[in-house]
PDB file of N, CA and C in Angstrom:
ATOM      1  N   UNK A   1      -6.130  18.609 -20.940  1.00  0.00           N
ATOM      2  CA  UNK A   1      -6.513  17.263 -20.576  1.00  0.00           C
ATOM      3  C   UNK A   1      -6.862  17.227 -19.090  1.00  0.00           C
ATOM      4  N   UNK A   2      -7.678  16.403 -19.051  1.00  0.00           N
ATOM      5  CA  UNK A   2      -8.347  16.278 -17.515  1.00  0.00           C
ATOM      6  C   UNK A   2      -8.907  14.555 -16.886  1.00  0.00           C
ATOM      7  N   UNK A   3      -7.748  14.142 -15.839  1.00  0.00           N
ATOM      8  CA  UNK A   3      -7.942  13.289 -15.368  1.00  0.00           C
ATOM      9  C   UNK A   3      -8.677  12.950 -14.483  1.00  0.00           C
ATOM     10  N   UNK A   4      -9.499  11.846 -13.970  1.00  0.00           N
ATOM     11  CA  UNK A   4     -10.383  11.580 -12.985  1.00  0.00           C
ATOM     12  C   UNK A   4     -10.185  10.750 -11.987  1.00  0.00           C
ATOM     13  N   UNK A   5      -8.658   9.872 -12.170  1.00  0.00           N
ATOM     14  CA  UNK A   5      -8.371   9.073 -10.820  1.00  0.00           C
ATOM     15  C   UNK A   5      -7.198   8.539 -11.291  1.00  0.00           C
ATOM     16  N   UNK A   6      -6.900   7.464 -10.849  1.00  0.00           N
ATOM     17  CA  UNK A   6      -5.736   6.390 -10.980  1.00  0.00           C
ATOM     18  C   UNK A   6      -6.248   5.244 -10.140  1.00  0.00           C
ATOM     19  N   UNK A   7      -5.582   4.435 -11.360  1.00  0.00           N
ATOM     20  CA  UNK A   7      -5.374   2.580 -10.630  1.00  0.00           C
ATOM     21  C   UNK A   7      -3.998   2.542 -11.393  1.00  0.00           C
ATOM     22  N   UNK A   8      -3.357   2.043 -10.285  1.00  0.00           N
ATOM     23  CA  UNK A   8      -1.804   1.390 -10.483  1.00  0.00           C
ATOM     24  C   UNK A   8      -1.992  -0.537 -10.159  1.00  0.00           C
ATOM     25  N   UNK A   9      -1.629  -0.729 -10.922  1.00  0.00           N
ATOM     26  CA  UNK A   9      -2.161  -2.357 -11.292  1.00  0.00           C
ATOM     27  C   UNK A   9      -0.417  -3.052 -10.613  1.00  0.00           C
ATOM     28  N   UNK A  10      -0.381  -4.107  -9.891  1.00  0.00           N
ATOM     29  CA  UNK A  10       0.437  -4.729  -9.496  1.00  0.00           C
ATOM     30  C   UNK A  10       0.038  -6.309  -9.980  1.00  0.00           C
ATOM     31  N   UNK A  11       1.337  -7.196 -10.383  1.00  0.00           N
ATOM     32  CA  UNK A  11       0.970  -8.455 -10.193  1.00  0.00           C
ATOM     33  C   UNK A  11       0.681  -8.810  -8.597  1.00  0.00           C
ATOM     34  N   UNK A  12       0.161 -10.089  -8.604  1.00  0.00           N
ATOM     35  CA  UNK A  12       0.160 -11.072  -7.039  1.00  0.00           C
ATOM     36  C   UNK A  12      -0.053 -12.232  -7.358  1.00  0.00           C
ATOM     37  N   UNK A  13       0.839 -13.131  -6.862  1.00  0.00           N
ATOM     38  CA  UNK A  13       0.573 -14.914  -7.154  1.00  0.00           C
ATOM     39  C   UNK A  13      -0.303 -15.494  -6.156  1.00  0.00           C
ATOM     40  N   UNK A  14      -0.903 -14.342  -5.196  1.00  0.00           N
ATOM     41  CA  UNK A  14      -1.806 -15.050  -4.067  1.00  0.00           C
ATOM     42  C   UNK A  14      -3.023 -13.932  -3.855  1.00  0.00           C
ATOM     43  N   UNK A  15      -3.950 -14.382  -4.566  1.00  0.00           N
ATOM     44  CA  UNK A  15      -4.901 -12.694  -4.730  1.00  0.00           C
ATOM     45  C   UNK A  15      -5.808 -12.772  -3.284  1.00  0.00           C
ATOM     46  N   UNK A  16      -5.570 -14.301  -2.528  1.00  0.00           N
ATOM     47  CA  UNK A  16      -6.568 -14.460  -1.100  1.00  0.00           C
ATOM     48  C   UNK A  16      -5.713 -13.533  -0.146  1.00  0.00           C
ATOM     49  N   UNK A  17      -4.397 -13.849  -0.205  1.00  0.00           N
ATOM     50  CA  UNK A  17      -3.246 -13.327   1.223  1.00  0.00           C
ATOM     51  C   UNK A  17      -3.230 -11.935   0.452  1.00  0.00           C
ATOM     52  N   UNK A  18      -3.169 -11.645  -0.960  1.00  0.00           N
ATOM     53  CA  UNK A  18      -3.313 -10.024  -0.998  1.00  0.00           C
ATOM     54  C   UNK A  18      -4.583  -9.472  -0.282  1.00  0.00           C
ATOM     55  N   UNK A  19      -5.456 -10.184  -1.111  1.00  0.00           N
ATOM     56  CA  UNK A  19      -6.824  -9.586  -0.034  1.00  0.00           C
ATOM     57  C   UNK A  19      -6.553  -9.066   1.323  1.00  0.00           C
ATOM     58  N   UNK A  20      -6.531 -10.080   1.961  1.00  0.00           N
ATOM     59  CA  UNK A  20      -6.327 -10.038   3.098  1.00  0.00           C
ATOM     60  C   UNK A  20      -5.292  -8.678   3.817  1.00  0.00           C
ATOM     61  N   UNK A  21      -4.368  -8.385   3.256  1.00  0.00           N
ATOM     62  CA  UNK A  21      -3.396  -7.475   3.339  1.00  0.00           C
ATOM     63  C   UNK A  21      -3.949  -6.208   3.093  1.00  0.00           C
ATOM     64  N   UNK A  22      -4.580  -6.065   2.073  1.00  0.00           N
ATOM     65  CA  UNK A  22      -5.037  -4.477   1.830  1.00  0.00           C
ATOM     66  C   UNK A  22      -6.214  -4.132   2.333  1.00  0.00           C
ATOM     67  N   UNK A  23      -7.437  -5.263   2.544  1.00  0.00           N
ATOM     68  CA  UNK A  23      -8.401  -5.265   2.210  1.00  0.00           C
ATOM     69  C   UNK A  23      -8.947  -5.368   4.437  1.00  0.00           C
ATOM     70  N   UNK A  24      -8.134  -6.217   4.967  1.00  0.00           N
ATOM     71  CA  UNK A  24      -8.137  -6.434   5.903  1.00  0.00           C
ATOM     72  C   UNK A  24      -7.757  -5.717   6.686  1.00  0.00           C
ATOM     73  N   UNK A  25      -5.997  -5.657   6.967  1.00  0.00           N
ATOM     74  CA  UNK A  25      -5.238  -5.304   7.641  1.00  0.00           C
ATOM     75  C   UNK A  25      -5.202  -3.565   7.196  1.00  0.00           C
ATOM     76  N   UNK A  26      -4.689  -3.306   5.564  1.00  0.00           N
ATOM     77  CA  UNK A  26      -4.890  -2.137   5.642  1.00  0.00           C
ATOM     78  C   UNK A  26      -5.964  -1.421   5.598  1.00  0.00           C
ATOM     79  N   UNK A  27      -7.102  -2.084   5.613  1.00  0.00           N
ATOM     80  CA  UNK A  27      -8.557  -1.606   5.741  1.00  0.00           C
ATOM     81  C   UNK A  27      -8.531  -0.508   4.653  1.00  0.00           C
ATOM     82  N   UNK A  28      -8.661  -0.882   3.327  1.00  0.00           N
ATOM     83  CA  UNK A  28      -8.846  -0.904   1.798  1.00  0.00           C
ATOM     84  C   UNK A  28     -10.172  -1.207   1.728  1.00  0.00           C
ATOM     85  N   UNK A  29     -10.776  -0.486   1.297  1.00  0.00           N
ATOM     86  CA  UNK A  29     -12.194  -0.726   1.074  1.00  0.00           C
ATOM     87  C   UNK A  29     -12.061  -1.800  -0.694  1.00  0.00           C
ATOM     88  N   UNK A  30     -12.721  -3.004  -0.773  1.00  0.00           N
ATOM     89  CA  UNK A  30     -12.525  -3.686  -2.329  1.00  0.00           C
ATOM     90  C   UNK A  30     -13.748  -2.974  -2.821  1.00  0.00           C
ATOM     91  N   UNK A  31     -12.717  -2.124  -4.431  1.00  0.00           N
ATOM     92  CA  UNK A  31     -13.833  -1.415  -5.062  1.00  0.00           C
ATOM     93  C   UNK A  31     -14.273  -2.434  -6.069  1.00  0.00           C
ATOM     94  N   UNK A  32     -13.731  -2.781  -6.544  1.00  0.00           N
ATOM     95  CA  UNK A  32     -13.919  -4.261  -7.933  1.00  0.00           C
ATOM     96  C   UNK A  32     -13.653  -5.616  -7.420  1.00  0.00           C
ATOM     97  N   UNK A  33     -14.094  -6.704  -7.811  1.00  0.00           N
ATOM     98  CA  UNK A  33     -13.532  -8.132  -7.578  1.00  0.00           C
ATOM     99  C   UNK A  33     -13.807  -8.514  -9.223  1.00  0.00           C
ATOM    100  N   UNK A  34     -12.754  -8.581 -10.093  1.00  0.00           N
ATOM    101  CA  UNK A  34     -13.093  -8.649 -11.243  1.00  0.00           C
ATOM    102  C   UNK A  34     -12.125 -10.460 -11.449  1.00  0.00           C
ATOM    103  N   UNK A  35     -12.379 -11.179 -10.487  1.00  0.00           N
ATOM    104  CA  UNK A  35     -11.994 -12.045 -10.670  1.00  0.00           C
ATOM    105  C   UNK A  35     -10.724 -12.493 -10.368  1.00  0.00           C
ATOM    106  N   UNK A  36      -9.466 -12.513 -11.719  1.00  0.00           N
ATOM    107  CA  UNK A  36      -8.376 -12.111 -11.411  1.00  0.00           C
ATOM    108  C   UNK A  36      -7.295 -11.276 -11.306  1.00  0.00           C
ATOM    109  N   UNK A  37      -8.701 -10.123 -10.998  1.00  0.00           N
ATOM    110  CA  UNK A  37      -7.910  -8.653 -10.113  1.00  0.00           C
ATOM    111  C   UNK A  37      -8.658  -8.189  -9.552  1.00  0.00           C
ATOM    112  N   UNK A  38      -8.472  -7.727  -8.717  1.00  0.00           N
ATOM    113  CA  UNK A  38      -9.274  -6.899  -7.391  1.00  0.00           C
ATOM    114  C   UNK A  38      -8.321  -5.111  -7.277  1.00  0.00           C
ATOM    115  N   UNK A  39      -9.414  -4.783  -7.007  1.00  0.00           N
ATOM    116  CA  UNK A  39      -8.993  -3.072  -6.940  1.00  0.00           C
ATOM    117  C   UNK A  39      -9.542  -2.470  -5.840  1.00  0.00           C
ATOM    118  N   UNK A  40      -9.148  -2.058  -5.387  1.00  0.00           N
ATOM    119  CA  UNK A  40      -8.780  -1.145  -3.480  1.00  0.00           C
ATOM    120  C   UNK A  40      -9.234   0.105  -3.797  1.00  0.00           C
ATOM    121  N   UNK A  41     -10.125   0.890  -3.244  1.00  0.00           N
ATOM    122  CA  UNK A  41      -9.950   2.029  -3.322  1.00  0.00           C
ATOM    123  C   UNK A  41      -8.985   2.594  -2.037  1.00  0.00           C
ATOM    124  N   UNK A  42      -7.913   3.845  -2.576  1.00  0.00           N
ATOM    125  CA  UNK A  42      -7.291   4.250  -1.408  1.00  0.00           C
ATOM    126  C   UNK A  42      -7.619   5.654  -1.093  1.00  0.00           C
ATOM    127  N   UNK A  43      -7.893   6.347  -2.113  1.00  0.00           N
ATOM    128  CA  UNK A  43      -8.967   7.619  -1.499  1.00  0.00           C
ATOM    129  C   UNK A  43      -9.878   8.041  -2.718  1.00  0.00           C
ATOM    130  N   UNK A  44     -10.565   9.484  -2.912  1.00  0.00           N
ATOM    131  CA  UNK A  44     -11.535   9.206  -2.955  1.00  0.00           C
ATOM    132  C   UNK A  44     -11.362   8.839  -4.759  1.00  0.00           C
ATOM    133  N   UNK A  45     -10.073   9.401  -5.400  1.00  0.00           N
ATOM    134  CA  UNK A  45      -9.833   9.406  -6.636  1.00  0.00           C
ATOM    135  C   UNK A  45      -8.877   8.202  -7.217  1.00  0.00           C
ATOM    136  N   UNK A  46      -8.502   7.171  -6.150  1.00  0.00           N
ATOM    137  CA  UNK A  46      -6.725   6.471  -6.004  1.00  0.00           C
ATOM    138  C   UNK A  46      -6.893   5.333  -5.956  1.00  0.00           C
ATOM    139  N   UNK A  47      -6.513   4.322  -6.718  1.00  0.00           N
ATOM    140  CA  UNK A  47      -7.227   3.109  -6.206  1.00  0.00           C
ATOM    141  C   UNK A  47      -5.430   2.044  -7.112  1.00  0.00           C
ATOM    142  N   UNK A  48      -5.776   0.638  -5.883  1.00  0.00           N
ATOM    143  CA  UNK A  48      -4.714  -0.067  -6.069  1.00  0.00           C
ATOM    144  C   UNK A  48      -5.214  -1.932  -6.925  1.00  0.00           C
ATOM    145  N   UNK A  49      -4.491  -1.941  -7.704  1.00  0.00           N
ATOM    146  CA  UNK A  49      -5.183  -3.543  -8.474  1.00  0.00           C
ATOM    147  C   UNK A  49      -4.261  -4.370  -8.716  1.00  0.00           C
ATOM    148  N   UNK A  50      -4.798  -5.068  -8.071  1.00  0.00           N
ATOM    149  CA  UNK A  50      -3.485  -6.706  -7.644  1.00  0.00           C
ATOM    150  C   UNK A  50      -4.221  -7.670  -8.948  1.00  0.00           C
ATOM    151  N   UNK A  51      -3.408  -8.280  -9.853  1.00  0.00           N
ATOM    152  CA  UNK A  51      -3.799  -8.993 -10.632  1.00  0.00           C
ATOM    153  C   UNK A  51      -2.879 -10.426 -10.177  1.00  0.00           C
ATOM    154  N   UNK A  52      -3.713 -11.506 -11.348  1.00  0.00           N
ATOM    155  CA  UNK A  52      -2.995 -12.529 -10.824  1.00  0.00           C
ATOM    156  C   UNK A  52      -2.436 -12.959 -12.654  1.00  0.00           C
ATOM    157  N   UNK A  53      -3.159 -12.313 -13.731  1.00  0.00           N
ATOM    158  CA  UNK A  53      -2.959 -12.797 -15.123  1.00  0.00           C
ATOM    159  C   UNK A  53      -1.643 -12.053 -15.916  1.00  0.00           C
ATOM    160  N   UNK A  54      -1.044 -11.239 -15.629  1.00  0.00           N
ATOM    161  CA  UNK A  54       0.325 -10.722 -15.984  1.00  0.00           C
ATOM    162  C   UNK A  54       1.522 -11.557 -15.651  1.00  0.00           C
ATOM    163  N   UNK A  55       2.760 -10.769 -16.114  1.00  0.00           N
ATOM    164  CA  UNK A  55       3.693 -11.025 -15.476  1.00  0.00           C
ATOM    165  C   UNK A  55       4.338 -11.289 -14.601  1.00  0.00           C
ATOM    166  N   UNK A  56       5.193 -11.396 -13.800  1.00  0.00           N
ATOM    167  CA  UNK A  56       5.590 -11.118 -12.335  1.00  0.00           C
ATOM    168  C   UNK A  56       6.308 -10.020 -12.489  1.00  0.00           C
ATOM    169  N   UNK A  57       6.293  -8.586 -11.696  1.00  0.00           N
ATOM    170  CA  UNK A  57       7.406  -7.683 -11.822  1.00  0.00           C
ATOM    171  C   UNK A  57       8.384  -7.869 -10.752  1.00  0.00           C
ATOM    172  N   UNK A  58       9.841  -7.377 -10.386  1.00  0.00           N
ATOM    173  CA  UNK A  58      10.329  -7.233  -9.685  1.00  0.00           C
ATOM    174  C   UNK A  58      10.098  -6.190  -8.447  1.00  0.00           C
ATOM    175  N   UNK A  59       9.614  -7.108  -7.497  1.00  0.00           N
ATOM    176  CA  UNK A  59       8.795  -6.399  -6.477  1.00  0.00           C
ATOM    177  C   UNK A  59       9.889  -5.043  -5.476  1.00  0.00           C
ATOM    178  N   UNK A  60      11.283  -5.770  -5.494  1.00  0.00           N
ATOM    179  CA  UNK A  60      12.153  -4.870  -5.117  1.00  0.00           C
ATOM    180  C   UNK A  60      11.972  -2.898  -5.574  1.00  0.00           C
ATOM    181  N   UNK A  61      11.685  -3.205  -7.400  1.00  0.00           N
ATOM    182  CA  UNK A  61      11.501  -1.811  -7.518  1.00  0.00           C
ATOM    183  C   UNK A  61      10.729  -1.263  -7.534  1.00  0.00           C
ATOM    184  N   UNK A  62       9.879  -1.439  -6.553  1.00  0.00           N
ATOM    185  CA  UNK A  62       8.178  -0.894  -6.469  1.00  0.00           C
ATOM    186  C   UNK A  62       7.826  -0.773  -4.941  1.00  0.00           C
ATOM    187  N   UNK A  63       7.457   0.420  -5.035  1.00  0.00           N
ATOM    188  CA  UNK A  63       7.253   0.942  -3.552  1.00  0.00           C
ATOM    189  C   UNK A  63       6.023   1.834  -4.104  1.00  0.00           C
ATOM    190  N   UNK A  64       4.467   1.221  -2.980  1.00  0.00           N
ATOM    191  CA  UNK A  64       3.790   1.899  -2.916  1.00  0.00           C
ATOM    192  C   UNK A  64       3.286   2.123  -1.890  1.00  0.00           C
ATOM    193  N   UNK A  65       2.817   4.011  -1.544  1.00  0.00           N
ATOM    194  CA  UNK A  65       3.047   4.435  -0.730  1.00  0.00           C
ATOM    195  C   UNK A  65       1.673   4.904  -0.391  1.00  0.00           C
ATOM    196  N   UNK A  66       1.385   4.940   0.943  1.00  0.00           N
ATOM    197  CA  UNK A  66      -0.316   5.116   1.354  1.00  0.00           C
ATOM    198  C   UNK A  66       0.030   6.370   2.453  1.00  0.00           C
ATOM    199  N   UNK A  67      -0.870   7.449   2.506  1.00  0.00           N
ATOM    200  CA  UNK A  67      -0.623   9.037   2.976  1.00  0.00           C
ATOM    201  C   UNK A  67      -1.773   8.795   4.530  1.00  0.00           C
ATOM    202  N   UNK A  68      -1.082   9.036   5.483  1.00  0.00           N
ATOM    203  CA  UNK A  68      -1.644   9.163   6.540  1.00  0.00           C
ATOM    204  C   UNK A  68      -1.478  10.719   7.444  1.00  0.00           C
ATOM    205  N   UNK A  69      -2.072  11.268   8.489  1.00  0.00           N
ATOM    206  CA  UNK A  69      -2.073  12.063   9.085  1.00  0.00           C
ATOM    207  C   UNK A  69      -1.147  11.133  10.496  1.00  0.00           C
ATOM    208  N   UNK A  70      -1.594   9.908  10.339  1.00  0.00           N
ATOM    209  CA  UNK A  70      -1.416   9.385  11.747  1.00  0.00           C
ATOM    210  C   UNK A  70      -0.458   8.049  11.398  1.00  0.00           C
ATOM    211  N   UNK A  71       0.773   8.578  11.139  1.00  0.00           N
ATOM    212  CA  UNK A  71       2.049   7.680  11.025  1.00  0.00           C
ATOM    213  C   UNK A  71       2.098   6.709  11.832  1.00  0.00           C
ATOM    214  N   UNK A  72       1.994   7.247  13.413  1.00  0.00           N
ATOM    215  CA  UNK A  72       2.433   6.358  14.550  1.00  0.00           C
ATOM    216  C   UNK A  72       1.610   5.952  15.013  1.00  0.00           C
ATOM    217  N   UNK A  73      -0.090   5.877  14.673  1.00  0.00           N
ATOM    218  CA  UNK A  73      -1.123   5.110  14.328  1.00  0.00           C
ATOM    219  C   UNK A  73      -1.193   3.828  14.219  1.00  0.00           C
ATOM    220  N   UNK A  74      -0.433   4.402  12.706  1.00  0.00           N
ATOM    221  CA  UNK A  74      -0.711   3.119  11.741  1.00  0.00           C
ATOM    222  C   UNK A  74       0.277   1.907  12.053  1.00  0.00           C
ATOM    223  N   UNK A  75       2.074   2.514  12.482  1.00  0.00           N
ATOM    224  CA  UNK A  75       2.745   1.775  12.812  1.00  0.00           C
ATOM    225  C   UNK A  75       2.484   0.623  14.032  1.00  0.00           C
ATOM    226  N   UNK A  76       1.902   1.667  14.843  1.00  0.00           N
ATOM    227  CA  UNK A  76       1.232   0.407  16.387  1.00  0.00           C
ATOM    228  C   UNK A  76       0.161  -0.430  15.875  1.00  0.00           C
ATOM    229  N   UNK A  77      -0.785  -0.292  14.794  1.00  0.00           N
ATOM    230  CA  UNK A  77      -1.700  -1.019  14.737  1.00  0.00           C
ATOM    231  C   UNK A  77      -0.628  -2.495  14.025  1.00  0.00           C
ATOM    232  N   UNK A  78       0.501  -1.850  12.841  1.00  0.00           N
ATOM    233  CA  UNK A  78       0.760  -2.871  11.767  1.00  0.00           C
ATOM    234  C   UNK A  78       1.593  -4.023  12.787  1.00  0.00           C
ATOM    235  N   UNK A  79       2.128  -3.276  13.597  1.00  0.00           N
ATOM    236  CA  UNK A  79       2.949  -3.882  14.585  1.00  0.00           C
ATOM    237  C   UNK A  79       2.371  -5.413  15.222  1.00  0.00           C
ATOM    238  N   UNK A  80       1.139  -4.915  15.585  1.00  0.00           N
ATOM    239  CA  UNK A  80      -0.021  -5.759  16.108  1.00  0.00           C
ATOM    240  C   UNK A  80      -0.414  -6.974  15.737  1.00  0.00           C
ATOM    241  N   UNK A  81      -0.008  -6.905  14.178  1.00  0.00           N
ATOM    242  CA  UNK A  81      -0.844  -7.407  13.168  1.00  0.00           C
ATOM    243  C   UNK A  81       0.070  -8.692  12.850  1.00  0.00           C
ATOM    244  N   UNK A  82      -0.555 -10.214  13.303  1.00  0.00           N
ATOM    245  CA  UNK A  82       0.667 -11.800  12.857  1.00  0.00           C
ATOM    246  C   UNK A  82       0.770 -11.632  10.958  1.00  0.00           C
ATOM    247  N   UNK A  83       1.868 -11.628  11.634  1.00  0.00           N
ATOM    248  CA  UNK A  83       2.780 -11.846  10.242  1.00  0.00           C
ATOM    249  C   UNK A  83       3.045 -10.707   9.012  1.00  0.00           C
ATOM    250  N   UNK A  84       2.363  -9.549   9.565  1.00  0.00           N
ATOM    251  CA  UNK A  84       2.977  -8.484   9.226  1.00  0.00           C
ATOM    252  C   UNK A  84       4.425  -7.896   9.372  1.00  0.00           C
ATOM    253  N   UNK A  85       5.280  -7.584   8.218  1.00  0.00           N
ATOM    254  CA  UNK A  85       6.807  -7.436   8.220  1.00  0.00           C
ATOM    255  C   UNK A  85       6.547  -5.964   8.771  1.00  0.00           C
ATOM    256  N   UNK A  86       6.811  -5.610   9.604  1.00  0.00           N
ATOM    257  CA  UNK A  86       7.212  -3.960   9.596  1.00  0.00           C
ATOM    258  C   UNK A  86       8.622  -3.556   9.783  1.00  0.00           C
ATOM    259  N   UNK A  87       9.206  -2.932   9.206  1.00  0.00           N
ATOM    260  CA  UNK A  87      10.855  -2.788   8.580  1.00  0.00           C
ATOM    261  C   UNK A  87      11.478  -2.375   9.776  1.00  0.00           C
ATOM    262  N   UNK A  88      11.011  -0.864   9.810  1.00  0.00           N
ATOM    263  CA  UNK A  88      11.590   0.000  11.112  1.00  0.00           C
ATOM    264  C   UNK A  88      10.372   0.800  11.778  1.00  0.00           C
ATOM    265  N   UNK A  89      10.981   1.292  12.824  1.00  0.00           N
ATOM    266  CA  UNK A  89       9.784   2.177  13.420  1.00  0.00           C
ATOM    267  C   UNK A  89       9.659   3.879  12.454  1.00  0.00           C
ATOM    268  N   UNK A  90       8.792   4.367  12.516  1.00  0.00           N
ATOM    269  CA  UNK A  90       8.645   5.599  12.027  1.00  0.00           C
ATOM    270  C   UNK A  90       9.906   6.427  12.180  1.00  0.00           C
ATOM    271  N   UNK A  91      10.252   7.215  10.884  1.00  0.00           N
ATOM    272  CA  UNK A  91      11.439   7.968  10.993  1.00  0.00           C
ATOM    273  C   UNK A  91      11.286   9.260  10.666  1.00  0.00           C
ATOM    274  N   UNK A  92      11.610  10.557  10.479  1.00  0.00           N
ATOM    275  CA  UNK A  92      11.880  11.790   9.859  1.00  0.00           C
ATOM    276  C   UNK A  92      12.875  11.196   8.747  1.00  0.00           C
ATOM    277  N   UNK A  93      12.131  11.712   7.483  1.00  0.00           N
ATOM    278  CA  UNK A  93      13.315  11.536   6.152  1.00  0.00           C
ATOM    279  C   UNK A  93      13.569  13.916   6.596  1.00  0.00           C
ATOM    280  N   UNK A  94      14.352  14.181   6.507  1.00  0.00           N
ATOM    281  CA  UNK A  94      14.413  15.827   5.967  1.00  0.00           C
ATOM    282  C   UNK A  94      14.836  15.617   4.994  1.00  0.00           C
ATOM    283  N   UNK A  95      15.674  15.187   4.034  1.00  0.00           N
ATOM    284  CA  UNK A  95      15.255  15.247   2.729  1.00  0.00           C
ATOM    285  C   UNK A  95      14.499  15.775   1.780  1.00  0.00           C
ATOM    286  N   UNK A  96      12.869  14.868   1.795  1.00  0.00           N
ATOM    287  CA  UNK A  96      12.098  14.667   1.280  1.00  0.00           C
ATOM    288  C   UNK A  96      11.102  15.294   1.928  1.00  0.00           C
ATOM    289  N   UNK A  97      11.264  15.878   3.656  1.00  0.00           N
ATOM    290  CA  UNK A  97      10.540  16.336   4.603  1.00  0.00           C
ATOM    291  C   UNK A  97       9.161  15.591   4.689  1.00  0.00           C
ATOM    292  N   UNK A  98       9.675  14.380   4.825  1.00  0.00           N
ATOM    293  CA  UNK A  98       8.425  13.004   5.313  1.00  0.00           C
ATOM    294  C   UNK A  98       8.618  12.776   6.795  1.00  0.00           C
ATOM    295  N   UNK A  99       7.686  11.993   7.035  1.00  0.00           N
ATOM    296  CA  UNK A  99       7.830  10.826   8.487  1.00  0.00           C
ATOM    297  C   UNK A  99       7.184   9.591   7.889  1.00  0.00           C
ATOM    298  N   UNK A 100       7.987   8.989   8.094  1.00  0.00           N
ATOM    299  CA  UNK A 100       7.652   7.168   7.118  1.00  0.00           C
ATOM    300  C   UNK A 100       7.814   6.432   8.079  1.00  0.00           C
ATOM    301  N   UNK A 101       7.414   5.056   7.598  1.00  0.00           N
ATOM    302  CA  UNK A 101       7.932   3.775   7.652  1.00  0.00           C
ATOM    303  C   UNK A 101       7.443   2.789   6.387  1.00  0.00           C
ATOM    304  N   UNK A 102       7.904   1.584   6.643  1.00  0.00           N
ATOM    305  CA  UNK A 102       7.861   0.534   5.632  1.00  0.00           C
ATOM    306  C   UNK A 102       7.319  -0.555   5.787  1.00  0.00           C
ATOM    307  N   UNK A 103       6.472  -1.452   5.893  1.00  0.00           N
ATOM    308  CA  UNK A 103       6.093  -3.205   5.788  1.00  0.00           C
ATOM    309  C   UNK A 103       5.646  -3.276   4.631  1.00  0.00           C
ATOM    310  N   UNK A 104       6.076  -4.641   4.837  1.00  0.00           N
ATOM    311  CA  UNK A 104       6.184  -5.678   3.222  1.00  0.00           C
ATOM    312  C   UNK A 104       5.078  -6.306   2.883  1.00  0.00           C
ATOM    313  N   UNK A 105       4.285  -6.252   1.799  1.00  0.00           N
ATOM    314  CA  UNK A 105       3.031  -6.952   1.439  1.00  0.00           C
ATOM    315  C   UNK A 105       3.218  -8.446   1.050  1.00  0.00           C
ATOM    316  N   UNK A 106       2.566  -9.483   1.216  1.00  0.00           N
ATOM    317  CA  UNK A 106       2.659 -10.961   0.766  1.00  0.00           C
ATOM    318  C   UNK A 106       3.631 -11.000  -0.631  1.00  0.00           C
ATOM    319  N   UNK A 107       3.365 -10.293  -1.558  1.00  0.00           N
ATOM    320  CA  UNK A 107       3.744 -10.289  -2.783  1.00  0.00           C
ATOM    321  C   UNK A 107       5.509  -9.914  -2.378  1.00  0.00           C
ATOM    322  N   UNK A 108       6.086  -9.114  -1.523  1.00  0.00           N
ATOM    323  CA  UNK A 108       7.385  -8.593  -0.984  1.00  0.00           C
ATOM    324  C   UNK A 108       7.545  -7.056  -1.954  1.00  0.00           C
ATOM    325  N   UNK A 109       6.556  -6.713  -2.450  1.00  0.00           N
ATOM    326  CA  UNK A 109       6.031  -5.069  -2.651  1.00  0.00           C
ATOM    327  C   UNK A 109       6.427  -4.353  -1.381  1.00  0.00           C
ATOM    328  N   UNK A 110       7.175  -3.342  -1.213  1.00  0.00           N
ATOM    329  CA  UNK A 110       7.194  -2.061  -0.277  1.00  0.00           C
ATOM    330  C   UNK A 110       6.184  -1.280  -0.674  1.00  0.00           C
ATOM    331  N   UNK A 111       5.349  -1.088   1.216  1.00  0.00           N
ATOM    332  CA  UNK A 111       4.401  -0.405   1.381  1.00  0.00           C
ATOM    333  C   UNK A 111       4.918   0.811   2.329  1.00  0.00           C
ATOM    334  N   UNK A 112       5.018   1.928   1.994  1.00  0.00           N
ATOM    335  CA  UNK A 112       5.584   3.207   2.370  1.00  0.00           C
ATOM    336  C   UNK A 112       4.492   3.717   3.172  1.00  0.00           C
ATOM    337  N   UNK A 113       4.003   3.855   4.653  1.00  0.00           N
ATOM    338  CA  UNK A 113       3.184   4.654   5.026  1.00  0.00           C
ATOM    339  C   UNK A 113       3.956   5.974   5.337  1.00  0.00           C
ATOM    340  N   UNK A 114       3.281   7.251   5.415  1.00  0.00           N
ATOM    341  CA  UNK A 114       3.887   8.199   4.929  1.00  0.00           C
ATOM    342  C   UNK A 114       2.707   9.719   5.241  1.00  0.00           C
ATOM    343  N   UNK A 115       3.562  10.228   5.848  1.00  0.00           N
ATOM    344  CA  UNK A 115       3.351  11.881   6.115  1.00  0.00           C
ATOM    345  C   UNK A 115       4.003  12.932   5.357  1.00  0.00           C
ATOM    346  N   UNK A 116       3.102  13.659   4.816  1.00  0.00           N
ATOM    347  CA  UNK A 116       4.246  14.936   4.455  1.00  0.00           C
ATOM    348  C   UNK A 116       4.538  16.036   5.294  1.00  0.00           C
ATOM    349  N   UNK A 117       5.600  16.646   5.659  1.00  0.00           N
ATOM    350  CA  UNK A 117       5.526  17.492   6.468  1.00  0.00           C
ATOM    351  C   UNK A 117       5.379  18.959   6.126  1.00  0.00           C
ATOM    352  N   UNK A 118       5.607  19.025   4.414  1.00  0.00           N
ATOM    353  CA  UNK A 118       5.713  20.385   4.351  1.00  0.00           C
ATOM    354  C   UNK A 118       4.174  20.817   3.315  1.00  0.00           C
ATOM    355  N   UNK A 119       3.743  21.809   3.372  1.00  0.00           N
ATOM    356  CA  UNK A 119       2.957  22.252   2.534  1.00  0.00           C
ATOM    357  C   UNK A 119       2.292  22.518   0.683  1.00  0.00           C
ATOM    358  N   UNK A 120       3.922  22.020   0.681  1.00  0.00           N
ATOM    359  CA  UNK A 120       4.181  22.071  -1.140  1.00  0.00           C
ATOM    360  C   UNK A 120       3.740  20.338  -1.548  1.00  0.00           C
TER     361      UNK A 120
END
C-alpha cells in the first residue's frame, strides 16, 4: 500500500479566528476553503482541516505539532503576536530528543512547535 499525504481534520466553532491563526499568524498557506472546512497545507504532503459541521472533540487531548529547523524563530515571532498564548519558552525534551514549545490555538488545541534533534 502506498500513501500520498494526510489531512488530520479538527473541529472549530470559529472557522474566521481559526483562519486567522493558521492561515495568518502561522503562515499556513489555505489549500481548500470548502466552506465549512478549510484545509492548510503544512508541507509538501501534510495538510491541517478545521471544520465547523462535526462534533466538538476534547481539545485537551490533541496536540498538533508543526516541525521547524528554527524553534527560537518561531517562538520570538509567536511571542510578538496579540493574543497569542505561548505556554513556555523553548525547551530541550532528552527524552524524546526534541526542542519544543507550545501555544494554544482559538479552538484551545495544543500547537507543539518542534525540532528533532536526532537523526532517526
Amino acid at each position: 500500500m502506498h500513501w500520498d499525504g494526510l489531512v488530520a481534520f479538527m473541529h472549530t466553532r470559529d472557522l474566521e479566528a481559526t483562519h486567522r491563526f493558521y492561515h495568518e499568524v502561522l503562515d499556513l498557506p489555505l489549500f481548500k476553503n470548502q466552506g465549512a472546512c478549510r484545509i492548510y497545507r503544512v508541507g509538501s504532503d501534510s495538510y491541517l482541516g478545521f471544520c465547523t459541521h462535526f462534533p466538538v472533540a476534547d481539545p485537551g487531548g490533541i496536540i498538533l505539532t508543526l516541525l521547524t529547523d528554527d524553534v527560537d524563530g518561531a517562538y520570538e515571532r509567536l511571542c510578538s503576536e496579540p493574543g497569542v498564548q505561548v505556554e513556555e519558552p523553548p525547551t530541550l525534551n532528552e527524552r524524546f530528543s526534541i526542542y519544543h514549545f507550545f501555544v494554544q490555538d482559538p479552538d484551545g488545541y495544543k500547537v507543539e512547535i518542534q525540532k528533532f534533534l536526532d537523526d532517526n
